[in-house]
Protein backbone atom coordinates (compact mmCIF):
# COMPACT_ATOMS: atom_id res chain seq x y z
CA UNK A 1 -40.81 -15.74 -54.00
CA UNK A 2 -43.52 -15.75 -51.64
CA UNK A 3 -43.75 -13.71 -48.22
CA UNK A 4 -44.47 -16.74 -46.63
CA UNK A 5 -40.96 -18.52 -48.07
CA UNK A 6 -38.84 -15.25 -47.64
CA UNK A 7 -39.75 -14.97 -43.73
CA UNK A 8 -39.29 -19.21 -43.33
CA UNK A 9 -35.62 -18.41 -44.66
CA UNK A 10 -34.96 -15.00 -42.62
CA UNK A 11 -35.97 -17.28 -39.66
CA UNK A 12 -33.89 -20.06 -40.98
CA UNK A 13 -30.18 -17.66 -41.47
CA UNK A 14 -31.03 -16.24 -38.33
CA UNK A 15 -30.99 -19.41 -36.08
CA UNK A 16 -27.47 -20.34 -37.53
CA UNK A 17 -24.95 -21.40 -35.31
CA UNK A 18 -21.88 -18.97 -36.22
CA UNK A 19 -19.22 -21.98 -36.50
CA UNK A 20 -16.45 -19.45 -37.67
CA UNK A 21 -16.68 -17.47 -34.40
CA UNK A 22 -16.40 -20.48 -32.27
CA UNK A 23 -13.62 -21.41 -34.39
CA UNK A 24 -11.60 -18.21 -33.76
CA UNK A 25 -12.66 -18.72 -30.13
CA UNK A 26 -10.79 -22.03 -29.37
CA UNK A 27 -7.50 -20.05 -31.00
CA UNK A 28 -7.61 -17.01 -28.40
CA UNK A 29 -4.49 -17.44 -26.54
CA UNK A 30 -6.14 -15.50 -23.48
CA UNK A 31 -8.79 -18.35 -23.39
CA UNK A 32 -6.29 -21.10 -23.21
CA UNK A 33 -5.14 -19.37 -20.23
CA UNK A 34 -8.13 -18.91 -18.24
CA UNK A 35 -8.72 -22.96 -19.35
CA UNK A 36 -5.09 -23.85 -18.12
CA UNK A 37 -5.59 -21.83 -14.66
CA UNK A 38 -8.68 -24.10 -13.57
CA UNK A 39 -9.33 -26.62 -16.23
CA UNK A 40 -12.35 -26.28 -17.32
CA UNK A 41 -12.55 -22.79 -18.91
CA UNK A 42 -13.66 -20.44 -16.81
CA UNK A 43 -11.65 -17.97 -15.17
CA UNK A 44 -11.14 -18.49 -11.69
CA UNK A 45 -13.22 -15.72 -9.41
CA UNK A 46 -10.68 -14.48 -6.58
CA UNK A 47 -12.29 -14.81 -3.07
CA UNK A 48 -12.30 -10.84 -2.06
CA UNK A 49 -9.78 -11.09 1.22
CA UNK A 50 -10.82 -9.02 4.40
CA UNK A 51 -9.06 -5.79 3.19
CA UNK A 52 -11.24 -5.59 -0.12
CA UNK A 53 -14.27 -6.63 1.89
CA UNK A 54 -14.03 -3.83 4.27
CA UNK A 55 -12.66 -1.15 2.73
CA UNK A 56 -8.95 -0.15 2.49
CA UNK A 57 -6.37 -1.02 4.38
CA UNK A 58 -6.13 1.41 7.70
CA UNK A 59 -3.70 2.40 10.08
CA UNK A 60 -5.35 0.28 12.84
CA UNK A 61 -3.95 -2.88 10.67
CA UNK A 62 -0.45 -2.01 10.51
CA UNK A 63 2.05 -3.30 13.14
CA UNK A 64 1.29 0.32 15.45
CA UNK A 65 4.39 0.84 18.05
CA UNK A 66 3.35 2.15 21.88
CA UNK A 67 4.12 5.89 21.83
CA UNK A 68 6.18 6.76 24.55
CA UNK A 69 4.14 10.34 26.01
CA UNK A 70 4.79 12.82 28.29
CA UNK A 71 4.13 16.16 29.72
CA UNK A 72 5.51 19.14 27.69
CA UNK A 73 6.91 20.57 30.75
CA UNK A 74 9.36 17.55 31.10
CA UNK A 75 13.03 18.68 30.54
CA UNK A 76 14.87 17.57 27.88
CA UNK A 77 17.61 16.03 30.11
CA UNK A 78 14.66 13.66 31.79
CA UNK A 79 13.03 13.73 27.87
CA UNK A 80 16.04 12.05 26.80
CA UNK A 81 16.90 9.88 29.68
CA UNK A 82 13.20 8.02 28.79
CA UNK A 83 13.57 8.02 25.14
CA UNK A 84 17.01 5.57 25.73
CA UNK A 85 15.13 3.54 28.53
CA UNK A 86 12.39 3.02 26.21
CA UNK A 87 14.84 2.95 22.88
CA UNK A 88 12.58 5.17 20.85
CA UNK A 89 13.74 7.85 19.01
CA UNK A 90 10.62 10.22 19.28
CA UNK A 91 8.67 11.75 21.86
CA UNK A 92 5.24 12.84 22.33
CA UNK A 93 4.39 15.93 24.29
CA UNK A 94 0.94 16.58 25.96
CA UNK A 95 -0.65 19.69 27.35
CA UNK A 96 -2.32 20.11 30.91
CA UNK A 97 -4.95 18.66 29.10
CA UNK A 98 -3.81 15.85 28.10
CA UNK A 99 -4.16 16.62 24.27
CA UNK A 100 -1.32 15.80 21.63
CA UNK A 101 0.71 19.63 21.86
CA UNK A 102 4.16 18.18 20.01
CA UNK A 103 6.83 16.01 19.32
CA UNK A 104 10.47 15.53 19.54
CA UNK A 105 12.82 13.35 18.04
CA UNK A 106 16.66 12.57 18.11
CA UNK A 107 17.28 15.11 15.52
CA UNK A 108 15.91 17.89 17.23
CA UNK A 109 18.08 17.01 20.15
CA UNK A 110 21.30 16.70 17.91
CA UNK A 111 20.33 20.18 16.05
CA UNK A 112 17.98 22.22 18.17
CA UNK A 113 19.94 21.31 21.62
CA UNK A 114 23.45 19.94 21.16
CA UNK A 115 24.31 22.32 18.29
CA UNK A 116 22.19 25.43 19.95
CA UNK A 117 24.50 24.49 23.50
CA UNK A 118 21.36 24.85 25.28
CA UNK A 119 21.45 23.73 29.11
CA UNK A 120 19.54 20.37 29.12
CA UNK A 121 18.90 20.30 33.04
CA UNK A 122 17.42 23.58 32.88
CA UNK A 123 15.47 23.94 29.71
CA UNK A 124 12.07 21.67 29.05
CA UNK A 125 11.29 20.20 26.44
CA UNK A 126 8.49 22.37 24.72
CA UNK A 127 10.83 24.68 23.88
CA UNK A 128 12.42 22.55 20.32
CA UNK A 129 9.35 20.98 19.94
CA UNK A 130 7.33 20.73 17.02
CA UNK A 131 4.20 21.88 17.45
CA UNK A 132 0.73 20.87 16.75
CA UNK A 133 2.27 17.96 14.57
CA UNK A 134 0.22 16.33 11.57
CA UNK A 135 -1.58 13.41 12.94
CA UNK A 136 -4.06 10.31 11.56
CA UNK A 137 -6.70 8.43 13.15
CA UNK A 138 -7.20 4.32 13.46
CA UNK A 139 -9.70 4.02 10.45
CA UNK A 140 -7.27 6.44 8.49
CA UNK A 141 -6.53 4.65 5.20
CA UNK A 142 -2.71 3.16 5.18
CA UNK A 143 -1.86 4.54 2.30
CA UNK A 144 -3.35 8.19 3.21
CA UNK A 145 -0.97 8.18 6.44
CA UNK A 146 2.03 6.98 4.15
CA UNK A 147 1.97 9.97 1.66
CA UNK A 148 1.80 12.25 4.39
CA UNK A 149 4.62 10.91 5.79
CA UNK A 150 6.20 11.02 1.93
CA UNK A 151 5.20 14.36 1.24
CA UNK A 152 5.81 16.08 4.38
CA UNK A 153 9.13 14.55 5.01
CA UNK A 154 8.65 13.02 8.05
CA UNK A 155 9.09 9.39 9.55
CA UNK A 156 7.05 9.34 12.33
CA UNK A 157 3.62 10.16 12.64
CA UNK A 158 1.22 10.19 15.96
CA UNK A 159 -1.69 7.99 15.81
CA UNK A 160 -4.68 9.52 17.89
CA UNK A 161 -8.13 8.59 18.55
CA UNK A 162 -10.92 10.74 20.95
CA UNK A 163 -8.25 13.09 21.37
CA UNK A 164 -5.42 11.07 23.03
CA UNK A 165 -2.78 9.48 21.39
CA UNK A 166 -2.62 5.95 20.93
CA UNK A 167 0.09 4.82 19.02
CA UNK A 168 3.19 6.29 16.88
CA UNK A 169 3.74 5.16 13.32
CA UNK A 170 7.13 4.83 11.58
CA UNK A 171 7.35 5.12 7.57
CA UNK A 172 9.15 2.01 7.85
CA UNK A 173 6.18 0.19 9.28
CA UNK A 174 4.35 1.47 6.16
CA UNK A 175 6.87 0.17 3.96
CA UNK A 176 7.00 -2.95 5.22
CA UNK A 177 3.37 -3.72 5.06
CA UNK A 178 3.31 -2.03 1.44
CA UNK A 179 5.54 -4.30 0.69
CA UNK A 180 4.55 -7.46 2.42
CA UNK A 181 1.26 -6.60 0.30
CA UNK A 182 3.43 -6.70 -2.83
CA UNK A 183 4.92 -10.61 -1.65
CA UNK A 184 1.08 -11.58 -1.03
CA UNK A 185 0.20 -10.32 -4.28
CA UNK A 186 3.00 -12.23 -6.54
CA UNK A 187 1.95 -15.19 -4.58
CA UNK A 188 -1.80 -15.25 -5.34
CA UNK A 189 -1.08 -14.63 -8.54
CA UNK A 190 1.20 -17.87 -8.69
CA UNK A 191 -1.35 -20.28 -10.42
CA UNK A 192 -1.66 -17.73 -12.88
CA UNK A 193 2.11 -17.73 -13.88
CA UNK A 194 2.19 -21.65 -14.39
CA UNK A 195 -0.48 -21.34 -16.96
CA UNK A 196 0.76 -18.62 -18.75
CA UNK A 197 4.01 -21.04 -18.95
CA UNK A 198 1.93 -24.10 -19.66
CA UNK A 199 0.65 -21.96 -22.96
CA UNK A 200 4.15 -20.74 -23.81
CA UNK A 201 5.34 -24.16 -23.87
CA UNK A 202 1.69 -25.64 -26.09
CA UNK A 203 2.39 -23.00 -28.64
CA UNK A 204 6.18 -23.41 -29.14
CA UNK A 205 8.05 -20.39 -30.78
CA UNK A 206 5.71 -20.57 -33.76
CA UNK A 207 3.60 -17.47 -32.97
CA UNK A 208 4.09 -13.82 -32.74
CA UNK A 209 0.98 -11.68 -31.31
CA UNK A 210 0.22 -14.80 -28.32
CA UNK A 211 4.01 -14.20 -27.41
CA UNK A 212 3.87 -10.70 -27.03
CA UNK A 213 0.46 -11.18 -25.10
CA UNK A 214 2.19 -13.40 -22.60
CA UNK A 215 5.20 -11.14 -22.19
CA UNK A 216 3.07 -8.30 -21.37
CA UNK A 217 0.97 -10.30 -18.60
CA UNK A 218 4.88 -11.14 -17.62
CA UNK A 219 5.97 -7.61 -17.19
CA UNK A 220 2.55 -6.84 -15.16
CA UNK A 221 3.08 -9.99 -12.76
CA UNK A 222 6.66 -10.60 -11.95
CA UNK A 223 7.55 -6.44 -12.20
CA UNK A 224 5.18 -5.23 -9.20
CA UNK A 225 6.48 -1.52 -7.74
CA UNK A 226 5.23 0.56 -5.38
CA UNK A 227 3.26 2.45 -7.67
CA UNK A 228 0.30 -0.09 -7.36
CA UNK A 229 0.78 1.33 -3.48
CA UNK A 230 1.17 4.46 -3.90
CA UNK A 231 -0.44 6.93 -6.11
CA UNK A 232 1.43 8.20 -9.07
CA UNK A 233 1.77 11.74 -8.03
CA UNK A 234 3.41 11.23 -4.76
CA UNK A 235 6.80 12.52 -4.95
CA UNK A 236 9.84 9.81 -4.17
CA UNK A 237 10.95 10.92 -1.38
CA UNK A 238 11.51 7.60 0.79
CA UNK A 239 15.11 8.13 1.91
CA UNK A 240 15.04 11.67 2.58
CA UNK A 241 16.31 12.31 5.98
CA UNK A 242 14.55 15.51 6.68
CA UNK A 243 11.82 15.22 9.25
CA UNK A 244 8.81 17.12 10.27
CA UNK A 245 9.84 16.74 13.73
């Protein structure tokens, strides 16, 4: 054979179509998915929301409660007589400054003053306080301020910004939007359940590796935890009632 008619029929094997590969194509169960989601094939691109768009989620988002504040020199009889007017059940002390110095909750007063027998008309309030408690800032990331909570123990946690406080956060307002995250998840992910069931039900019970396919994407989408929340080396520690303060 000539060089000439050896390179024409290089050229011509090489500009094949492969017609077995598309073949196997049209069978791959995780095609038929991404074809039942939208109809026509392609896999639906998820619009990024404005969470993913800026950054993570920060403390500034969350549902933030008004800290109730005051002066470390209050005593603990006029500490407490606020906390019930206000129905919180934590405190923030200040300095002459103005600076976050402490805080006080109910179970200091129940173990630090009722147990102790200490004279609450006569005895302020800086004296079973916690001092120089952790703290986060607004554009601290939601998820940073819950594992501090987690880890140290603690369900409240000051919120401060320039110096002053702002805000107090609760662990359950963390929870809450951790898992209102969760319930906005499983529902974005809803037209993606129907076509994994619309499959199911095209390829009947005669298959074996396309069923075990669509039970795994099962487990992953109807069996969310708060591990997709919260890292994997945080400690469970959610119903502890031991507090920082």
């Amino acid at each position: 054979m000539s060089s000439t008619a050896a390179v024409a029929l290089n050229r011509r094997t090489r500009s094949r179509p492969p017609s077995a590969a598309s073949s196997r194509r049209s069978d791959d169960p995780t095609a038929a998915v991404a074809s039942t989601a939208n109809g026509n094939g392609n896999v639906p691109t998820k619009a990024a929301s404005p969470d993913h768009a800026s950054g993570e989620r920060t403390v500034k988002k969350l549902r933030l409660s008004k800290a109730l504040t005051i002066p470390e020199g209050t005593t603990i009889s006029e500490a407490c007589r606020r906390m019930a007017a206000r129905r919180v059940d934590a405190v923030l002390l200040t300095d002459a400054g103005g600076l976050l110095s402490g805080i006080v909750t109910d179970k200091d007063i129940a173990t630090r003053v009722i147990a102790e027998g200490l004279r609450v008309e006569q005895t302020i309030i800086s004296k079973i306080m916690t001092r120089n408690p952790l703290y986060v800032m607004g554009d601290t990331p939601a998820i940073e301020a819950l594992q501090k909570m987690i880890q140290g123990k603690f369900r409240h946690l000051p919120v401060v910004e320039n110096g002053e406080v702002i805000a107090m956060l609760d662990i359950t307002k963390c929870l809450y939007d951790a898992i209102s995250r969760l319930e906005k998840a499983a529902e974005q992910e809803s037209a993606l359940a129907a076509a994994v069931e619309g499959v199911e039900r095209q390829l009947g019970g005669n298959f074996s590796a396309p069923h075990n396919l669509i039970e795994t994407m099962r487990e992953r989408m109807f069996k969310p935890s708060l591990s997709t929340i919260i890292t994997e080396n945080t400690k469970s520690s959610l119903c502890s009632s031991t507090e920082n303060a």
